[in-house]
N, C-alpha and C. Protein backbone atom coordinates (compact mmCIF):
# COMPACT_ATOMS: atom_id res chain seq x y z
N UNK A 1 49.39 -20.12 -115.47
CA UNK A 1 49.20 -19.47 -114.18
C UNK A 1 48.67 -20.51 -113.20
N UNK A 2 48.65 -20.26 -111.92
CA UNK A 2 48.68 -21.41 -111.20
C UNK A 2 47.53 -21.00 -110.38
N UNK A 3 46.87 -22.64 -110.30
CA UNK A 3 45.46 -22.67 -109.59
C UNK A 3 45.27 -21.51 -108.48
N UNK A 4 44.35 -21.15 -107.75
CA UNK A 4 44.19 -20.24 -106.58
C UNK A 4 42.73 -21.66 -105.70
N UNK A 5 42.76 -21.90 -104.70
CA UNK A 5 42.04 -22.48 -104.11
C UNK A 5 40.75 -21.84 -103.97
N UNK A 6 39.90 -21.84 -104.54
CA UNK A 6 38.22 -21.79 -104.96
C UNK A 6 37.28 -22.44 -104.11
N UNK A 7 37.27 -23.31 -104.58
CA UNK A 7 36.15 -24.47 -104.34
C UNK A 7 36.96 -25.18 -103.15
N UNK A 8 36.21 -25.51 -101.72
CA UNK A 8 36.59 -26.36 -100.85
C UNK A 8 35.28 -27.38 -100.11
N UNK A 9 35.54 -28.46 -100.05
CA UNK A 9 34.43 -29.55 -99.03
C UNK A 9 34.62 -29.67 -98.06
N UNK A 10 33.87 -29.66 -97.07
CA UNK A 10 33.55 -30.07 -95.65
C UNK A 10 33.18 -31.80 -95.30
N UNK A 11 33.94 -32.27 -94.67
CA UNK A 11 33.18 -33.31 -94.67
C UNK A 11 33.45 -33.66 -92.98
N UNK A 12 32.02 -34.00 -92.45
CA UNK A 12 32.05 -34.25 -91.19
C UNK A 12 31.70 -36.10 -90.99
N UNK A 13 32.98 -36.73 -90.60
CA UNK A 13 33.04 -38.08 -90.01
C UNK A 13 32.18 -38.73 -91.30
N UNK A 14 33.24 -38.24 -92.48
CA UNK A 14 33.05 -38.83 -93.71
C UNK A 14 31.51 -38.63 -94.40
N UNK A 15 31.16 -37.86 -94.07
CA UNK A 15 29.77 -37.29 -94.97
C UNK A 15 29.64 -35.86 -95.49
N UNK A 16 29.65 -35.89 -96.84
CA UNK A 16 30.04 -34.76 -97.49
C UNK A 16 28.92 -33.42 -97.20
N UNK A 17 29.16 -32.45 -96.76
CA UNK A 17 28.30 -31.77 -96.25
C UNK A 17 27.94 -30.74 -97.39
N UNK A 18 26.55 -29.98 -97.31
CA UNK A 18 26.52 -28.89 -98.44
C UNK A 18 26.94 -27.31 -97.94
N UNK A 19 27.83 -27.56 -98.09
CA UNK A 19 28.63 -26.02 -97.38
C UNK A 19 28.42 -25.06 -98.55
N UNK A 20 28.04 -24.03 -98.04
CA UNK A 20 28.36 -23.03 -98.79
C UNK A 20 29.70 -21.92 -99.17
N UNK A 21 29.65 -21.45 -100.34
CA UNK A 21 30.88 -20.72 -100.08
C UNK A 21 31.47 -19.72 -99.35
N UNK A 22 32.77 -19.68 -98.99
CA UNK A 22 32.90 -18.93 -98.22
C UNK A 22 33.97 -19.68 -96.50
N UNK A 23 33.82 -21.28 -96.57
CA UNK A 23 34.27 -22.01 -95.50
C UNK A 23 35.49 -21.39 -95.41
N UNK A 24 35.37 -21.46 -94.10
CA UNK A 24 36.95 -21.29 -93.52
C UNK A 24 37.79 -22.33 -92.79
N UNK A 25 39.03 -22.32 -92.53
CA UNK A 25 39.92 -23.30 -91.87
C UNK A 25 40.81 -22.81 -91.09
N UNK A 26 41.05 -22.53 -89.59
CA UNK A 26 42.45 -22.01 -89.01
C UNK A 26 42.73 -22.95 -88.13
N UNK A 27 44.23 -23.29 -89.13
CA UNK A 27 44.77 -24.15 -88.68
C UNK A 27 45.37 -25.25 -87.30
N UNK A 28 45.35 -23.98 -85.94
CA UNK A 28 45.95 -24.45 -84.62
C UNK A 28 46.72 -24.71 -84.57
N UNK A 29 47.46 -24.82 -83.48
CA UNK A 29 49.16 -25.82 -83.42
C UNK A 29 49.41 -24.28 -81.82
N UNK A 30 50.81 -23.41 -82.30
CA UNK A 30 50.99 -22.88 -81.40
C UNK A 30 50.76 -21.43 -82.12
N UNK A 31 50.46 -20.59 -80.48
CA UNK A 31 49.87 -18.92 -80.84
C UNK A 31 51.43 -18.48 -79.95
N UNK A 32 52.09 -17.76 -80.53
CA UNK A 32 53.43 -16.85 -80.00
C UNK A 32 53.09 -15.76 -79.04
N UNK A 33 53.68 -15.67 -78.55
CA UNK A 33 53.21 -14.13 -77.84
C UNK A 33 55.06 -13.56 -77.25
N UNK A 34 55.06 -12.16 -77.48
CA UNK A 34 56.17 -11.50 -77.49
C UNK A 34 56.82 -11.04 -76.13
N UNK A 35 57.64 -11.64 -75.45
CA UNK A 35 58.12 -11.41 -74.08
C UNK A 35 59.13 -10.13 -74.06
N UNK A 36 58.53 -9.19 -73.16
CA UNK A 36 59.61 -7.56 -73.83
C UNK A 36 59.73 -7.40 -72.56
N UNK A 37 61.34 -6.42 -72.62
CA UNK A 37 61.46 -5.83 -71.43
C UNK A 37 62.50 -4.72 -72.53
N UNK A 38 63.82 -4.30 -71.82
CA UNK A 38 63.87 -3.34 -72.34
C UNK A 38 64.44 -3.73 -73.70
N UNK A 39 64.24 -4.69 -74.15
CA UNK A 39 64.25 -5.40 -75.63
C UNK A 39 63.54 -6.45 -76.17
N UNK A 40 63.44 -7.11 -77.01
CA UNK A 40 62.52 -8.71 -77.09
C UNK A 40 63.49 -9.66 -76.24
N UNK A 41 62.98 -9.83 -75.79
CA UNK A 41 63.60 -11.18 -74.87
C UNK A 41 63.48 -12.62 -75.41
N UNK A 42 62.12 -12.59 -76.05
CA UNK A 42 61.97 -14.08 -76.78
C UNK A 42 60.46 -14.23 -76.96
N UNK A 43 59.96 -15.26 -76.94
CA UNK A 43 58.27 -15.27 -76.63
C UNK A 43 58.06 -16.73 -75.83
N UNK A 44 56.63 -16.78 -75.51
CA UNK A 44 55.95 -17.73 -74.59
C UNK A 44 55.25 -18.72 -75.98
N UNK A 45 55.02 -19.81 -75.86
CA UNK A 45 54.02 -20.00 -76.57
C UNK A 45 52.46 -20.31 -75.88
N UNK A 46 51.51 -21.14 -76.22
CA UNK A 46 50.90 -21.89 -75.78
C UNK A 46 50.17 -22.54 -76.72
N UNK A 47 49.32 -23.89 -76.58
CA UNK A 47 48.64 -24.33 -77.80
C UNK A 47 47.43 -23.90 -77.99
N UNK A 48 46.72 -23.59 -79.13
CA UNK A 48 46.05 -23.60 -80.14
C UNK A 48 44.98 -24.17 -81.04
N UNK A 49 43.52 -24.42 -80.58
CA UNK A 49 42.90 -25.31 -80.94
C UNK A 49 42.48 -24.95 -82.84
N UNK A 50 42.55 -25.56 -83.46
CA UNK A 50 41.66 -25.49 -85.06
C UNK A 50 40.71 -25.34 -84.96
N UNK A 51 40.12 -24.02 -85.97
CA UNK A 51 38.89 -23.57 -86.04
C UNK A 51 38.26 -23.56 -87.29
N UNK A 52 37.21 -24.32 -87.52
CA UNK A 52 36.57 -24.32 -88.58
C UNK A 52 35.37 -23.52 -88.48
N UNK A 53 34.86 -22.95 -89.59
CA UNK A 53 33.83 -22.21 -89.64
C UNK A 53 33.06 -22.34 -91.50
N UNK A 54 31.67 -22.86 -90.99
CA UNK A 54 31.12 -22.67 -92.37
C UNK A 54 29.78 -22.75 -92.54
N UNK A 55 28.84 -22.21 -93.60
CA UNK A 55 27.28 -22.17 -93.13
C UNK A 55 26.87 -23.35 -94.48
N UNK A 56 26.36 -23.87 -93.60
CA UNK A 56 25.19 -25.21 -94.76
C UNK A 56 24.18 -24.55 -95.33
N UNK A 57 23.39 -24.83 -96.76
CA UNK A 57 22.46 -24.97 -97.05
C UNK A 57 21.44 -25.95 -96.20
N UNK A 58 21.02 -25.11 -95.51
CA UNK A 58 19.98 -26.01 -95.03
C UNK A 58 18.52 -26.90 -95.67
N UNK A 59 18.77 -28.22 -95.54
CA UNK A 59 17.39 -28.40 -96.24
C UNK A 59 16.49 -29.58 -95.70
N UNK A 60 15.16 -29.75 -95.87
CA UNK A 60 14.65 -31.08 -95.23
C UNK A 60 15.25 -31.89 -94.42
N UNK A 61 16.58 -32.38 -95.36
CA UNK A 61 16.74 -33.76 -94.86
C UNK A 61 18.10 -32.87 -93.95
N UNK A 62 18.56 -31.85 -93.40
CA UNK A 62 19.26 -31.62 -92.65
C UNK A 62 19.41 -32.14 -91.39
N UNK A 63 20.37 -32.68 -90.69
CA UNK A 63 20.16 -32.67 -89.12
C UNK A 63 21.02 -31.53 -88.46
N UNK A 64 20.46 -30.46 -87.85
CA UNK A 64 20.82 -29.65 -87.35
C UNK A 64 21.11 -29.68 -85.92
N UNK A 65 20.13 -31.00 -85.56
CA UNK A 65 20.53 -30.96 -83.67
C UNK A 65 21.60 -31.63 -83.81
N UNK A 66 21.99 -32.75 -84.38
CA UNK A 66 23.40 -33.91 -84.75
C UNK A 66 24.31 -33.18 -84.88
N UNK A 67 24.02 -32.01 -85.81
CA UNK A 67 25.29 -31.29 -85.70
C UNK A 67 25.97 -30.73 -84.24
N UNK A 68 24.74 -30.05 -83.97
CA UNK A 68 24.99 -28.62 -82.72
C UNK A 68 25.54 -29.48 -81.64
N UNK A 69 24.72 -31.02 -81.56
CA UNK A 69 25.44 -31.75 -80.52
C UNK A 69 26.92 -32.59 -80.67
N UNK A 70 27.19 -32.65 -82.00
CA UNK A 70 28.49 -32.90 -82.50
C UNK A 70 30.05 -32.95 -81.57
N UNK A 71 30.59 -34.21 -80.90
CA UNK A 71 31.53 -34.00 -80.45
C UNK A 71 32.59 -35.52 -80.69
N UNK A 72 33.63 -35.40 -80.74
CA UNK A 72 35.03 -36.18 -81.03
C UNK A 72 34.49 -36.60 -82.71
N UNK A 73 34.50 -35.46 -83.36
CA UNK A 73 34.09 -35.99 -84.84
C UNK A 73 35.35 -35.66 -85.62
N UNK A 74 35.52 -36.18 -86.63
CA UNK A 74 36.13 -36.13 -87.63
C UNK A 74 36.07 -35.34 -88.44
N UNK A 75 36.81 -33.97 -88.95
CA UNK A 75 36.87 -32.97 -90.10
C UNK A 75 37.60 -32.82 -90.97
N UNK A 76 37.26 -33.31 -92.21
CA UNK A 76 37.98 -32.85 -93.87
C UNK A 76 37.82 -31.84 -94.33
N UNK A 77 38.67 -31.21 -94.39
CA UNK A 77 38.67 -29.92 -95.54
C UNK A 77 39.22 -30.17 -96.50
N UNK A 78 38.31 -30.20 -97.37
CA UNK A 78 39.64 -30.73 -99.11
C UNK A 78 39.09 -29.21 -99.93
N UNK A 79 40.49 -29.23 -100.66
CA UNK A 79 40.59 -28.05 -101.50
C UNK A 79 40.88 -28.95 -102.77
N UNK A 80 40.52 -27.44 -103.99
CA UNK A 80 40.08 -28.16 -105.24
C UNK A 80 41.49 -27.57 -105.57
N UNK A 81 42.53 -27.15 -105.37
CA UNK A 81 43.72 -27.17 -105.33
C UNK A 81 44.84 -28.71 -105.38
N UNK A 82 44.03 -29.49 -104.77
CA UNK A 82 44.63 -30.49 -103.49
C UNK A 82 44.72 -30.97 -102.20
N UNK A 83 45.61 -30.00 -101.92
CA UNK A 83 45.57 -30.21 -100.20
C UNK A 83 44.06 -30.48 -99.66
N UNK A 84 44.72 -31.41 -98.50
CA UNK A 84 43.13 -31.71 -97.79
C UNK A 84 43.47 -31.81 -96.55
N UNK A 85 43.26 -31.45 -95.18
CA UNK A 85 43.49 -31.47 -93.90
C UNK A 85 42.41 -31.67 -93.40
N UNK A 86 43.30 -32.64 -92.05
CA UNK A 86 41.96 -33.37 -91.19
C UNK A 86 42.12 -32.61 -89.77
N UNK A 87 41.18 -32.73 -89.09
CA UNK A 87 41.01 -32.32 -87.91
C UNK A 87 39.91 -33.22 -87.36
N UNK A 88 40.93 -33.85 -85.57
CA UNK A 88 40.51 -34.89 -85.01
C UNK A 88 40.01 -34.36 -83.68
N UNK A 89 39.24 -34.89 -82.86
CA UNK A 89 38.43 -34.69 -81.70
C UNK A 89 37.98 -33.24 -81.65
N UNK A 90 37.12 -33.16 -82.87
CA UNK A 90 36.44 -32.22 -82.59
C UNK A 90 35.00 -32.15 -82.29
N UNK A 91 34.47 -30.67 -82.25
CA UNK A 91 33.53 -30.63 -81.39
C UNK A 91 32.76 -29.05 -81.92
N UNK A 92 31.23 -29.54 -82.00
CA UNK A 92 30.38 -27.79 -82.64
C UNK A 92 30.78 -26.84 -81.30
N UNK A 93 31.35 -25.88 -81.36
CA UNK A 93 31.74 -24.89 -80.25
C UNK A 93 30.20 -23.73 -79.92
N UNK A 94 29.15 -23.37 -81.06
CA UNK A 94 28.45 -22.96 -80.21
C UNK A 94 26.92 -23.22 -80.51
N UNK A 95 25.91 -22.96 -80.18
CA UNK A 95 25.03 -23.20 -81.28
C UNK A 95 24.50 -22.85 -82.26
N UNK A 96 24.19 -24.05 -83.39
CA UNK A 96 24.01 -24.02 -84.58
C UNK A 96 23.25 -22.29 -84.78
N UNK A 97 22.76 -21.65 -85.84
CA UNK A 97 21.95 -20.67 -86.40
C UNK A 97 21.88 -20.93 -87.44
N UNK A 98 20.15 -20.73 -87.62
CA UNK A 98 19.73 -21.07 -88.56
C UNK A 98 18.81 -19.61 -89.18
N UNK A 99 19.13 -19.68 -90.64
CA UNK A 99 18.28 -18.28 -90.85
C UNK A 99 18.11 -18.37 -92.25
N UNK A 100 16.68 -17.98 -91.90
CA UNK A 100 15.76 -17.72 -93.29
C UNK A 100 16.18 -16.88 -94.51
N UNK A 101 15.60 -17.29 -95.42
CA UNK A 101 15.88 -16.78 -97.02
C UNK A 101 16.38 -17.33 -97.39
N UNK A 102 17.49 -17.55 -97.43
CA UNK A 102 19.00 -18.82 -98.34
C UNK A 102 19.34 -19.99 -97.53
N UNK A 103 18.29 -19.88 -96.48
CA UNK A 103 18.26 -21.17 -95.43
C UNK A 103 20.24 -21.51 -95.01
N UNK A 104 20.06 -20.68 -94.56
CA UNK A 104 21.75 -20.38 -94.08
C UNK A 104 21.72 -21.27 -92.80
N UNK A 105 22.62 -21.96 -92.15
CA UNK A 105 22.94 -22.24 -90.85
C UNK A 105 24.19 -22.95 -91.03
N UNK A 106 24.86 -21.69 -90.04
CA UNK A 106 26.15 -21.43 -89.58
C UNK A 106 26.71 -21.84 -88.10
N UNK A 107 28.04 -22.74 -88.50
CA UNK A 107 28.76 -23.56 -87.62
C UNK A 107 29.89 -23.47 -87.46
N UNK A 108 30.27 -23.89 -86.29
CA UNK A 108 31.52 -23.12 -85.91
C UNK A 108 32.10 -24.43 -85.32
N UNK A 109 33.28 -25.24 -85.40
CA UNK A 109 33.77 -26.19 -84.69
C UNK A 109 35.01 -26.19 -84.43
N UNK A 110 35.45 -26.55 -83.42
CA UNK A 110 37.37 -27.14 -83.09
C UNK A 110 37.54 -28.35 -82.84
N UNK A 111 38.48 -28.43 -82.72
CA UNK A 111 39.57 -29.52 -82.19
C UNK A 111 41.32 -29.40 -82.71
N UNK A 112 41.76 -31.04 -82.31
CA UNK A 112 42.88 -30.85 -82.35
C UNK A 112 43.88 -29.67 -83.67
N UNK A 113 44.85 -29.03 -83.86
CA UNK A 113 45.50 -28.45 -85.06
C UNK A 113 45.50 -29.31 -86.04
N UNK A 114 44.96 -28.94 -86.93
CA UNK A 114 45.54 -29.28 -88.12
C UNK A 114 46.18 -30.26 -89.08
N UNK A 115 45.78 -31.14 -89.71
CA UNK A 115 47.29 -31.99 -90.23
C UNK A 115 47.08 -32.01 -91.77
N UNK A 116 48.01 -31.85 -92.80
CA UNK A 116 47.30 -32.49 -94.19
C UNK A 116 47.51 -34.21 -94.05
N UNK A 117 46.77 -34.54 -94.85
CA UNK A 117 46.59 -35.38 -95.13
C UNK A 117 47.18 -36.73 -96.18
């Protein structure tokens, strides 16, 4: 039976981050939209920025402002599948949160779509 993608790394401008589970990846490129009249006519496109989303274990040696101020950085997503996609000139989209108990802090970044690697 064939792998299912599980386990994935974050790595921001080559430093492996402690993400917790749960990261996400959407991809970017183009969003369609449906041009109607009294039938489909066709669609519009427009582009699409990549959205990453994922919460760190936060700990001591965290930098949390480096992050929040984070811009034209470099993003790896590698899957324990394989595939690994990068995402270039990106940037933390809002600010960091940080929250007590499981020392959660959750990040949200874009840039360019998508590419594997």
């Amino acid at each position: 039976m064939p792998q299912v993608t599980g386990i994935v790394k974050v790595y921001l401008n080559g430093d492996l981050q402690r993400s917790k589970e749960g990261a996400s990846l959407s991809f970017g490129g183009k969003e369609r939209t449906a041009i109607m009249g009294y039938t489909l006519h066709g669609f519009a496109e427009k582009a699409v920025a990549s959205e990453l989303e994922f919460t760190l274990a936060h700990m001591a040696d965290t930098d949390l402002i480096a992050i929040n101020d984070l811009v034209d950085a470099t993003l790896r997503f590698e899957t324990d599948t394989g595939p690994v996609f990068l995402v270039t000139n990106a940037f933390t989209t809002a600010p960091v949160k940080l929250t007590g108990g499981e020392g959660d802090a959750e990040v949200t970044m874009q840039g360019d779509p998508a590419v594997e690697e």
